[in-house]
N, C-alpha and C. Protein backbone atom coordinates (compact mmCIF):
# COMPACT_ATOMS: atom_id res chain seq x y z
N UNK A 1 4.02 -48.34 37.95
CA UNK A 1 5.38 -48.50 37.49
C UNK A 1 5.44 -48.45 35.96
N UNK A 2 4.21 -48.90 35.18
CA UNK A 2 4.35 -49.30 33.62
C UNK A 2 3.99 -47.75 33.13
N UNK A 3 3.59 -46.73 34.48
CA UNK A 3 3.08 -45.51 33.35
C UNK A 3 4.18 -44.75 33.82
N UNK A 4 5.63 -44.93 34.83
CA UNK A 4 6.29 -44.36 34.52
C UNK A 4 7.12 -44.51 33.71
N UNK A 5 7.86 -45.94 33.36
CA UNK A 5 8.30 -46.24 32.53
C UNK A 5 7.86 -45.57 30.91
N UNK A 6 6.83 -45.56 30.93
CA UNK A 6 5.77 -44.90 29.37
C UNK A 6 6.22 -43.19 29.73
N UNK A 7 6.26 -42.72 30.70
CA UNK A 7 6.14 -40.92 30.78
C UNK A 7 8.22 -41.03 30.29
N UNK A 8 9.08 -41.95 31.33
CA UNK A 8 10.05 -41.97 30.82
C UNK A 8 10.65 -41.67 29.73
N UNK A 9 10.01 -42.99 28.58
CA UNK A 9 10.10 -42.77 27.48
C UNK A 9 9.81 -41.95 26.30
N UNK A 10 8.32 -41.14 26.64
CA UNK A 10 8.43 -40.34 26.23
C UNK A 10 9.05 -38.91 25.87
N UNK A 11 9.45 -38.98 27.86
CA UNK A 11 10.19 -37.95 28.22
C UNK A 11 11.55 -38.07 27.17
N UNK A 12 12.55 -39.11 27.07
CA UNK A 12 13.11 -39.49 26.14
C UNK A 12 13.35 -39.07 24.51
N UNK A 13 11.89 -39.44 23.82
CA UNK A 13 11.75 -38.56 23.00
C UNK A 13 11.78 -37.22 22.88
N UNK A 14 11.22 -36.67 23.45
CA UNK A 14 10.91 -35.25 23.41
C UNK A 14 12.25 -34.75 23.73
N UNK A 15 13.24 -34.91 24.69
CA UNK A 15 14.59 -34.68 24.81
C UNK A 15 15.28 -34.98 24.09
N UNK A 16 15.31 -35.87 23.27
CA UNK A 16 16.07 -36.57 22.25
C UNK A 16 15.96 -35.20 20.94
N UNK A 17 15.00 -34.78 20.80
CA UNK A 17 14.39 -33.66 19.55
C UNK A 17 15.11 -32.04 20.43
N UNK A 18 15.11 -32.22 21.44
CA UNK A 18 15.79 -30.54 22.10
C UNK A 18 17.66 -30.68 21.48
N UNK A 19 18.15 -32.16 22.15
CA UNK A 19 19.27 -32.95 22.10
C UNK A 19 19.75 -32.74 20.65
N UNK A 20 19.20 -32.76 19.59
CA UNK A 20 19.58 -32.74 18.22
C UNK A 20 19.42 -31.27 17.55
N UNK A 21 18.36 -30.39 18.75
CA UNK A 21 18.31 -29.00 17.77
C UNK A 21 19.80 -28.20 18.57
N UNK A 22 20.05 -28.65 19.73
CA UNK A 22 21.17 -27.86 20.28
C UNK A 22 22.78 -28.76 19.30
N UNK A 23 22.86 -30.08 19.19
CA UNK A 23 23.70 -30.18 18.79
C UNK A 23 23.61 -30.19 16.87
N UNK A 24 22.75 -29.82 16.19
CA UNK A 24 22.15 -29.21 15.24
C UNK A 24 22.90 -27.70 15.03
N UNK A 25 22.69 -27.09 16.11
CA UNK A 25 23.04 -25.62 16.07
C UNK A 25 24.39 -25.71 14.95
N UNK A 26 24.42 -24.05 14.57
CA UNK A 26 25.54 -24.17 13.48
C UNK A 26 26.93 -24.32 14.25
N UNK A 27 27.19 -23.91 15.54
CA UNK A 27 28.21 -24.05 16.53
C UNK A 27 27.95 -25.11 17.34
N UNK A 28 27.26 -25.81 17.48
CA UNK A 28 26.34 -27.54 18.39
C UNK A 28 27.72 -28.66 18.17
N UNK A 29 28.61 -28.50 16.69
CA UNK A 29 29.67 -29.42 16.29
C UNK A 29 30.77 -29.13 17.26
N UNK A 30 31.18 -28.15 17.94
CA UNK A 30 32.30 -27.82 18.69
C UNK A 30 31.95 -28.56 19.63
N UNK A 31 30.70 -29.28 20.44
CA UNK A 31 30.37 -29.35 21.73
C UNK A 31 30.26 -30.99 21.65
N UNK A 32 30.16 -31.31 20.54
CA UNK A 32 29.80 -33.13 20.20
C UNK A 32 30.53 -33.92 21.48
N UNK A 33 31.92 -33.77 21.21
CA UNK A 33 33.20 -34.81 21.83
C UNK A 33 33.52 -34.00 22.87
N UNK A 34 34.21 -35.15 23.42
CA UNK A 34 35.02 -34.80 24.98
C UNK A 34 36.56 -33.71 23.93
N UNK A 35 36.60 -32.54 24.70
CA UNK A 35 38.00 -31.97 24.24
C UNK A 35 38.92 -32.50 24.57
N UNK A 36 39.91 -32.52 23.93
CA UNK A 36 40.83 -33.36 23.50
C UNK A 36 42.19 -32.32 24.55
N UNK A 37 43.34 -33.05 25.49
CA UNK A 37 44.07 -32.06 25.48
C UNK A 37 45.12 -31.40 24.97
N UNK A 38 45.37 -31.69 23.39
CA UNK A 38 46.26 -31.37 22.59
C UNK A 38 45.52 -30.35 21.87
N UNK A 39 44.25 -30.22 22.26
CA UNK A 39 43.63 -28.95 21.41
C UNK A 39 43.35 -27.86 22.48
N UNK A 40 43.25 -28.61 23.91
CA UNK A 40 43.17 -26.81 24.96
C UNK A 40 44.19 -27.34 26.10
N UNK A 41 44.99 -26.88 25.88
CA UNK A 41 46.31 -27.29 26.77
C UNK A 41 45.74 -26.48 28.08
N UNK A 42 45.67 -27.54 28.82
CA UNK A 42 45.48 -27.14 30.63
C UNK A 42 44.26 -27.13 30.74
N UNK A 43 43.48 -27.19 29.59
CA UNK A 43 41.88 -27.42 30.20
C UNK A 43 41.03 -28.37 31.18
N UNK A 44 42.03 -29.53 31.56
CA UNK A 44 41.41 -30.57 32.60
C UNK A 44 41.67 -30.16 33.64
N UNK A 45 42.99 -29.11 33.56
CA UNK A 45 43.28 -28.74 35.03
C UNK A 45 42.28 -27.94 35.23
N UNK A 46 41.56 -26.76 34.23
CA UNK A 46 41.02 -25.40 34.80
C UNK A 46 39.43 -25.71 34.73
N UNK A 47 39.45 -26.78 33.83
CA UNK A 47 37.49 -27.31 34.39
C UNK A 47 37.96 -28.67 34.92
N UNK A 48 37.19 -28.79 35.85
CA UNK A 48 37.38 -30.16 37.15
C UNK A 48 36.07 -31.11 36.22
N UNK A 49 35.18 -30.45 36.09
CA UNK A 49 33.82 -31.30 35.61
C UNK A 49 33.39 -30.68 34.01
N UNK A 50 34.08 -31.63 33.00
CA UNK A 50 34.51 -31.42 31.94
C UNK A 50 32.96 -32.08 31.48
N UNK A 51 32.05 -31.54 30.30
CA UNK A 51 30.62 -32.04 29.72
C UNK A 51 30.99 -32.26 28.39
N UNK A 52 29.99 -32.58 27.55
CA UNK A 52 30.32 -32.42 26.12
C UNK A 52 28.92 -33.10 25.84
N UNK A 53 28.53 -32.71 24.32
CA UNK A 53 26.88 -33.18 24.09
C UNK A 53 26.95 -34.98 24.02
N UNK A 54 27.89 -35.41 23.70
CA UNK A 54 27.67 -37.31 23.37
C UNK A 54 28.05 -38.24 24.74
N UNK A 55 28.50 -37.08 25.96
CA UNK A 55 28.33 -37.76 27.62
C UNK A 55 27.07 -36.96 27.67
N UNK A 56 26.55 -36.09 27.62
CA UNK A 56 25.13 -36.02 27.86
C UNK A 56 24.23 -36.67 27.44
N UNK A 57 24.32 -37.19 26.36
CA UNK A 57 23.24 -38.52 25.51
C UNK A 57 23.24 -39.50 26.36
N UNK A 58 24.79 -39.54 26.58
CA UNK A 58 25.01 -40.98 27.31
C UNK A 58 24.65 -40.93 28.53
N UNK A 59 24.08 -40.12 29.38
CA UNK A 59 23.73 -39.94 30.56
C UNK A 59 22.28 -40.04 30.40
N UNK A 60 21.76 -39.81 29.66
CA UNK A 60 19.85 -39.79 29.38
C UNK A 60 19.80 -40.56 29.35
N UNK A 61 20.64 -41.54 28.11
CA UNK A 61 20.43 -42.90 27.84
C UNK A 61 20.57 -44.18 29.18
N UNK A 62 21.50 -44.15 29.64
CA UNK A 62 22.16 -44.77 30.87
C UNK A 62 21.16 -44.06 32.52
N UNK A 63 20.10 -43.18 32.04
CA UNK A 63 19.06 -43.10 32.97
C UNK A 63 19.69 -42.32 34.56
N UNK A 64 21.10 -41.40 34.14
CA UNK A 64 21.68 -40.30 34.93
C UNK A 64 20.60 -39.12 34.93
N UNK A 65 20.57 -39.23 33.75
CA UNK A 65 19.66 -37.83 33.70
C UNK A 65 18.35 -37.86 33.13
N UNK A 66 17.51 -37.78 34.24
CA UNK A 66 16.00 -38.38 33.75
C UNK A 66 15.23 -37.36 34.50
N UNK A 67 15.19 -35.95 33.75
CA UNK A 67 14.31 -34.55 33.84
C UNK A 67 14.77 -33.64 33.24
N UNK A 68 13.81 -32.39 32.84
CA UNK A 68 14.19 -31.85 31.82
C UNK A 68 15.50 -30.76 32.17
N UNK A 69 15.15 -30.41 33.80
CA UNK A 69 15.78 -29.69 34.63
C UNK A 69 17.43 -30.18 34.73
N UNK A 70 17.99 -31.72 34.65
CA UNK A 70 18.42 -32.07 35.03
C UNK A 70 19.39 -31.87 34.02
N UNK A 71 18.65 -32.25 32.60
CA UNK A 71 19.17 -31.56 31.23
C UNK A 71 19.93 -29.95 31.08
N UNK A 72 18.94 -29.47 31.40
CA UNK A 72 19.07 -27.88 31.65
C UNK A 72 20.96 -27.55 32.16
N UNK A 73 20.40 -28.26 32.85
CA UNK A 73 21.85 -27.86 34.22
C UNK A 73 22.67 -28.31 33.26
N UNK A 74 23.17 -29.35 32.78
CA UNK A 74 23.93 -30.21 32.64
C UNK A 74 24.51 -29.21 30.96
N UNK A 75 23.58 -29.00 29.99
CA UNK A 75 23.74 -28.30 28.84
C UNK A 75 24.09 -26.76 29.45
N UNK A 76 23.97 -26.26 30.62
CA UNK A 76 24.41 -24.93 31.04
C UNK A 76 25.57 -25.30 31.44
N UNK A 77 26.23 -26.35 32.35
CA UNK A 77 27.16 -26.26 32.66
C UNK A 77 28.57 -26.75 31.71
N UNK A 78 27.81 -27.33 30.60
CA UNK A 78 28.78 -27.53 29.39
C UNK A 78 29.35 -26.31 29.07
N UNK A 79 28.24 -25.58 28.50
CA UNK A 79 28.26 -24.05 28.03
C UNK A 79 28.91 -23.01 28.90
N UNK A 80 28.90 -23.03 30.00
CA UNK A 80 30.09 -22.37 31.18
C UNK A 80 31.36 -22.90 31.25
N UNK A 81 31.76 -24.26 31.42
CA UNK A 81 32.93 -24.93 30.85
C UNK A 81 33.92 -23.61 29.27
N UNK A 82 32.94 -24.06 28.77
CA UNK A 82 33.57 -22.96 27.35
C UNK A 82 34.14 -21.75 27.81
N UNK A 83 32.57 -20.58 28.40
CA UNK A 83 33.62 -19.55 29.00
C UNK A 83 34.21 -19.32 29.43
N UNK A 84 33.99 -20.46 30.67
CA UNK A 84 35.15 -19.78 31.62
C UNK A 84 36.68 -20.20 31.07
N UNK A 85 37.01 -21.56 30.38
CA UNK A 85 38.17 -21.74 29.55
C UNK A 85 38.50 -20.60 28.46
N UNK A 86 37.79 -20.27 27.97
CA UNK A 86 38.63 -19.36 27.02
C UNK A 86 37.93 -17.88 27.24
N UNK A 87 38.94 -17.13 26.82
CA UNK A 87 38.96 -15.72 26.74
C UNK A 87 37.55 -14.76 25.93
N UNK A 88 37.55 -13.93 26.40
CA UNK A 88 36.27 -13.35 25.50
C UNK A 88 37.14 -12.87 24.06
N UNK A 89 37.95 -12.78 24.13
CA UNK A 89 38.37 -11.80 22.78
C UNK A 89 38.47 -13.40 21.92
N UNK A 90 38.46 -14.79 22.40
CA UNK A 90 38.40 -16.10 20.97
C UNK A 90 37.10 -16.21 20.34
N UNK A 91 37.22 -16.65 19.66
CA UNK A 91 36.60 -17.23 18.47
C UNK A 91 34.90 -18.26 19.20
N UNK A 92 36.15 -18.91 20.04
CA UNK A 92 35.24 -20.46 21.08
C UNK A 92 34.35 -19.40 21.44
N UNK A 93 35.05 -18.74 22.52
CA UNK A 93 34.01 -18.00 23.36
C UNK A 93 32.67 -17.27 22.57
N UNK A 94 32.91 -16.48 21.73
CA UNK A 94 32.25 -15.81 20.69
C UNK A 94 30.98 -16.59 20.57
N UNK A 95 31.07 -18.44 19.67
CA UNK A 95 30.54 -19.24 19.13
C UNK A 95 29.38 -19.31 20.16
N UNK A 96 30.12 -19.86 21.68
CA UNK A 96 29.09 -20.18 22.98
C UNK A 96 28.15 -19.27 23.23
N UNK A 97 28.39 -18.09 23.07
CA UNK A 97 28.08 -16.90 23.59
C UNK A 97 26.73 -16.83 22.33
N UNK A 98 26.51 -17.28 21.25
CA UNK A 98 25.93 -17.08 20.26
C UNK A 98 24.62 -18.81 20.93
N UNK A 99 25.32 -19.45 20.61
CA UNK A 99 24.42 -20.91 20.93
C UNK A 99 24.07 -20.97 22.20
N UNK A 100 24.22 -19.94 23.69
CA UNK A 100 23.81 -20.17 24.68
C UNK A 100 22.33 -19.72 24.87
N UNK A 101 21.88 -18.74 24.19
CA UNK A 101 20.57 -18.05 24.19
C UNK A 101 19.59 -18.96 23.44
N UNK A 102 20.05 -19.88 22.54
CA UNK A 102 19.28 -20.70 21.94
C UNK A 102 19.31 -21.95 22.43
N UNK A 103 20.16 -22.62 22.66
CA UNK A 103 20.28 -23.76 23.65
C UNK A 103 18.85 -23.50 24.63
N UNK A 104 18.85 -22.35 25.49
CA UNK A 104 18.00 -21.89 26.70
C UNK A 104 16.47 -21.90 25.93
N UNK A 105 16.63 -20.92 24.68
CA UNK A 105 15.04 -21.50 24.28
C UNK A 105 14.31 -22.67 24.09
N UNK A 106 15.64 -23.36 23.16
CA UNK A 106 15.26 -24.52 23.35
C UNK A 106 14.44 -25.98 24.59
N UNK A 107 15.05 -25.56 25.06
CA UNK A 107 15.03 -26.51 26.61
C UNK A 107 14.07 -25.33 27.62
N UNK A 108 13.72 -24.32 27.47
CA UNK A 108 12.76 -23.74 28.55
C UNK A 108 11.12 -23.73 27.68
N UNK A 109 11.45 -24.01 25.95
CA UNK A 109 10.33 -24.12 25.49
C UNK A 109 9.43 -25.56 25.91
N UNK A 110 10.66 -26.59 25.49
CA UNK A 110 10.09 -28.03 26.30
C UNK A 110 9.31 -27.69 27.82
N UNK A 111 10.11 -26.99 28.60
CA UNK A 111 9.65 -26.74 29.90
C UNK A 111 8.43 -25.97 30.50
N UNK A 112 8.16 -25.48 29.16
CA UNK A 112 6.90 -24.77 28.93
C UNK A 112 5.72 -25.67 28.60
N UNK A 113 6.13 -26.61 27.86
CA UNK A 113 5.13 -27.27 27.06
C UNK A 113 5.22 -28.46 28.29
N UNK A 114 5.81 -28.72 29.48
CA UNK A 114 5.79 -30.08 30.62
C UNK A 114 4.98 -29.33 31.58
N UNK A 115 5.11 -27.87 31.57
CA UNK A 115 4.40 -27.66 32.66
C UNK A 115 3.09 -27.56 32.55
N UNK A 116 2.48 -27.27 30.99
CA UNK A 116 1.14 -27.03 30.65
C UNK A 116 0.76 -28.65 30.74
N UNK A 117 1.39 -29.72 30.50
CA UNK A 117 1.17 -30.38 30.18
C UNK A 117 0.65 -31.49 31.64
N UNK A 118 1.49 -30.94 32.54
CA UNK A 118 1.80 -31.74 33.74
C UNK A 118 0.30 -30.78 34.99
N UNK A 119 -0.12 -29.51 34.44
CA UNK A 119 -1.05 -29.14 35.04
C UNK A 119 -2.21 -29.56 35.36
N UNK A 120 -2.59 -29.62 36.71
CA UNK A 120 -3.49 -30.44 37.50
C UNK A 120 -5.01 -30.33 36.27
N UNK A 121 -5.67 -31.18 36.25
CA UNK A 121 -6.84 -30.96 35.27
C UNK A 121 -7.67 -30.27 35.88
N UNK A 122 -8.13 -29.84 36.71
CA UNK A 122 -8.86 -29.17 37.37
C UNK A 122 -8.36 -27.50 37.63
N UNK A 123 -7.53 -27.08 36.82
CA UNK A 123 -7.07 -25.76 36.40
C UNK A 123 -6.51 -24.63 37.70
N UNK A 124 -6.46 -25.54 38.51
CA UNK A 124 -5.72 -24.88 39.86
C UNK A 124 -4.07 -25.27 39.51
N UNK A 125 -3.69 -24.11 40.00
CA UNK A 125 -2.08 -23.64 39.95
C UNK A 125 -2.16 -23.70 38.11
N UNK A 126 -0.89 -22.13 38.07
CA UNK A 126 -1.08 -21.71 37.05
C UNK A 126 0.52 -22.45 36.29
N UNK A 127 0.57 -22.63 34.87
CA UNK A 127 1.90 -23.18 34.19
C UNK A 127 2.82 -22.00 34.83
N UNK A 128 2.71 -20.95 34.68
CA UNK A 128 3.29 -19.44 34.65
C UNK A 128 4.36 -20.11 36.28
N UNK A 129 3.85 -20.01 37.51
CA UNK A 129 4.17 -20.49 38.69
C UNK A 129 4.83 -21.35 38.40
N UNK A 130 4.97 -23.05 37.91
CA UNK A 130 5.94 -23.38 37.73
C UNK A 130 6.99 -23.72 36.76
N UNK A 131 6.73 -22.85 35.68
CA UNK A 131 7.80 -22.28 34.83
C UNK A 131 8.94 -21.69 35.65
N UNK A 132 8.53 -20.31 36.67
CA UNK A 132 9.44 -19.54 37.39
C UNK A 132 10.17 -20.60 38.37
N UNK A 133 9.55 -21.24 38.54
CA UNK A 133 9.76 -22.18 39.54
C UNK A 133 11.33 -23.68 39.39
N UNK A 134 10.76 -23.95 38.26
CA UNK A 134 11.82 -24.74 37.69
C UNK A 134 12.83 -24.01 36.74
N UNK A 135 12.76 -22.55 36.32
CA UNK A 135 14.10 -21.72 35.89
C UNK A 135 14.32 -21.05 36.90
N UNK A 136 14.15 -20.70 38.24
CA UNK A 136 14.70 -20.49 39.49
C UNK A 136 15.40 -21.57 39.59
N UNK A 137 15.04 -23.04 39.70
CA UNK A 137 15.72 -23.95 40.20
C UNK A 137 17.23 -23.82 39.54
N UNK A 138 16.76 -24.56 38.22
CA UNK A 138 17.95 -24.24 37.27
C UNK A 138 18.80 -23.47 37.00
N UNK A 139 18.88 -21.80 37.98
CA UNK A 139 19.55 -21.10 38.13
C UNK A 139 20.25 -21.18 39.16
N UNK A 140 19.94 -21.55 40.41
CA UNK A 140 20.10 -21.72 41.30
C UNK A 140 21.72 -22.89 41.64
N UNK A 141 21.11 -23.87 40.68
CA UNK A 141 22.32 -24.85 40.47
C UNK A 141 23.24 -24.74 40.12
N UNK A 142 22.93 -23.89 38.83
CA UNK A 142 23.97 -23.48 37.59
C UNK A 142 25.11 -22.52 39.00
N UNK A 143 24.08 -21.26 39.46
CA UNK A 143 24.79 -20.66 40.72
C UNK A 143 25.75 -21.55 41.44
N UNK A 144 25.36 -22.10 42.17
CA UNK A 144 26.41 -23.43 43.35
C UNK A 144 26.96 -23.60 42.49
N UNK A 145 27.08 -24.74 41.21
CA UNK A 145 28.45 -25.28 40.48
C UNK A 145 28.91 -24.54 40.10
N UNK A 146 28.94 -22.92 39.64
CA UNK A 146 29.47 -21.65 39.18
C UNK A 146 30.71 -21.60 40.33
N UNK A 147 29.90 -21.47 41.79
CA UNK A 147 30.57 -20.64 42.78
C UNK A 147 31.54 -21.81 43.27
N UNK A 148 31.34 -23.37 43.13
CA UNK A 148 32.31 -24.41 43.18
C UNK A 148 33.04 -24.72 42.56
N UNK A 149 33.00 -24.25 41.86
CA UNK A 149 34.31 -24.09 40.56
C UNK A 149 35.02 -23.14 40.88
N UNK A 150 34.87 -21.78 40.90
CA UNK A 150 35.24 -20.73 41.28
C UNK A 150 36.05 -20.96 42.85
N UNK A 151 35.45 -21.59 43.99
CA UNK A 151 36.07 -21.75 44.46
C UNK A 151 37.18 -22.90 44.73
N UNK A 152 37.58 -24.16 43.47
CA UNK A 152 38.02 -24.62 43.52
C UNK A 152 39.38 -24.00 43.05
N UNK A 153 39.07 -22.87 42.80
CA UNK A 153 40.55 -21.97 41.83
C UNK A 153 41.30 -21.18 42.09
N UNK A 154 40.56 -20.45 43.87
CA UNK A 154 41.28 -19.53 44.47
C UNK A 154 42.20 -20.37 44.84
N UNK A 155 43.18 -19.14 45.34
CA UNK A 155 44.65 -19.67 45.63
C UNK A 155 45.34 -20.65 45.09
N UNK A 156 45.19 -21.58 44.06
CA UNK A 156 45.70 -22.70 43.57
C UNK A 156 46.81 -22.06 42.62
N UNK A 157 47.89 -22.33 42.58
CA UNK A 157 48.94 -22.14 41.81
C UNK A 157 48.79 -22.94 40.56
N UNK A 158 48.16 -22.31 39.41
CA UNK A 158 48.27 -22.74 37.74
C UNK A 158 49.13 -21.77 36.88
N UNK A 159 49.09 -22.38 35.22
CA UNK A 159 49.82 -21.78 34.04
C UNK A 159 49.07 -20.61 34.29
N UNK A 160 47.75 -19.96 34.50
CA UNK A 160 46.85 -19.10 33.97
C UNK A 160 47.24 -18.01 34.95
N UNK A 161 47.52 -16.60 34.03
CA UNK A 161 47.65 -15.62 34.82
C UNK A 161 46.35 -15.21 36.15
N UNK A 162 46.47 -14.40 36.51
CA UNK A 162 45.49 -13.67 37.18
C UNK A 162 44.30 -12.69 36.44
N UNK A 163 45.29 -12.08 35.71
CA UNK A 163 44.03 -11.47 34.53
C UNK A 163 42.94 -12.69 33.89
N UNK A 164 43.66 -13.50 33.27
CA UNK A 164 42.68 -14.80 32.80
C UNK A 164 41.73 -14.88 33.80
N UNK A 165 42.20 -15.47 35.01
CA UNK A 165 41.27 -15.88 35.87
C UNK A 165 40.25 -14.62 36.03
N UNK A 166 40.11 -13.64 36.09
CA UNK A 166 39.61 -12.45 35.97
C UNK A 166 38.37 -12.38 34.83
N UNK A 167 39.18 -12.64 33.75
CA UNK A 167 38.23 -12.61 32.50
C UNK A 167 37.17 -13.99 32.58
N UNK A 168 38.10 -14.89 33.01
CA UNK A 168 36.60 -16.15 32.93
C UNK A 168 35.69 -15.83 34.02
N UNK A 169 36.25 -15.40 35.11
CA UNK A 169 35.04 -15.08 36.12
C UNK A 169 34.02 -13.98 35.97
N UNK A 170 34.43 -13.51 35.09
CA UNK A 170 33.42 -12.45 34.58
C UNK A 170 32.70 -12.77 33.18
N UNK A 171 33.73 -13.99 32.48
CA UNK A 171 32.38 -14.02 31.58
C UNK A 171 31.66 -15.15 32.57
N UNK A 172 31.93 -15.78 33.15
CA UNK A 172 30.70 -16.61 34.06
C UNK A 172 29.43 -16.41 34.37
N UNK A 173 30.30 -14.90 34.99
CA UNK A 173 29.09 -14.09 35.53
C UNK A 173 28.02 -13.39 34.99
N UNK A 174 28.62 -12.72 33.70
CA UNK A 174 27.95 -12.23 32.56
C UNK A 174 26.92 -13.72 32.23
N UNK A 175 27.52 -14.74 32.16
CA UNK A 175 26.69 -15.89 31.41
C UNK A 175 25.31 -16.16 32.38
N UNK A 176 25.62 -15.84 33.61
CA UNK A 176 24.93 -16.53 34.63
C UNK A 176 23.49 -15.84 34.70
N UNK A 177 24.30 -14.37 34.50
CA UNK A 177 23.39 -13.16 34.20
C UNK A 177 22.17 -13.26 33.01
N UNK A 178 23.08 -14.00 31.88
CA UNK A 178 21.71 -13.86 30.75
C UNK A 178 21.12 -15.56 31.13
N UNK A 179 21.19 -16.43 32.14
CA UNK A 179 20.30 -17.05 32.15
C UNK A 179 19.25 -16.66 32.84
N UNK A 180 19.32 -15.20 33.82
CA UNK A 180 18.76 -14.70 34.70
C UNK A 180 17.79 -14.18 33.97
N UNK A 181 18.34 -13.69 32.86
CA UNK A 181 17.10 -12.47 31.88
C UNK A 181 16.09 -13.11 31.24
């Protein structure tokens, strides 16, 4: 029990240093706070499961989110929140679209360095195997809450045209795509 508590904490640290280079990023300041709805009118209606980087702290901290994977998801599904709310031709979208590829290095480099780290000492099974293994997972998730969102939106009568809905589902998909690559 005392050496998980110790892997915990470390785990902690080491997330805490991913946690500060993503909200570090030169666009990381848009993502700090919960959005406000006098700044995206209808956005609680059109994301159901609203993220932001200082409820993600607070979720590590408060021991919600205790893996790196768990992180992963949670900083992807912030970052999908963005697209699919706003349009590709804004500014927002633009910003995400710039900090999502680095966000991902960030947090798959940690995941690189848990799996070498977490490898049996006796040099059976390779890091490589479960690298693929835990960014399969993490895709996989990101997938389901993609396609549960998505389907929380058909047929529902909102402000948002049909074209909109159009454009966020495709930058989704586009997004979903470069976590694939």
């Amino acid at each position: 029990m005392a050496d998980e508590q110790q892997q915990l904490r470390n785990w902690k640290k080491n997330i805490a240093m991913v946690w500060r280079d993503i909200s570090g990023h030169r666009f990381g300041g848009m993502f700090l706070s919960p959005i406000k709805s006098s700044d995206a009118p209808h956005y609680y209606e059109v994301i159901r499961q609203p993220l932001d980087l200082k409820t993600i702290k607070n979720h590590i901290r408060d021991e919600e989110i205790t893996t790196t994977v768990e992180f992963y998801r949670d900083i992807m599904h912030m970052l999908m929140n963005a697209l699919m709310y706003n349009s590709e031709d804004t500014e927002v979208y633009q910003m995400t679209m710039e900090i999502l590829p680095d966000a991902q290095a960030c947090i798959e480099q940690l995941l690189q360095t848990e799996a070498v780290v977490n490898q049996p000492k006796d040099g059976a099974g390779g890091s490589g195997t479960t690298e693929v293994a835990i960014t399969a997972n993490v895709v996989a998730v990101n997938k389901d809450e993609e396609d549960t969102r998505n389907e929380d939106h058909d047929g529902e009568d909102s402000d948002a045209s049909a074209p909109a809905k159009r454009k966020r589902r495709v930058a989704s998909e586009r997004a979903s795509k470069n976590l694939r690559a």
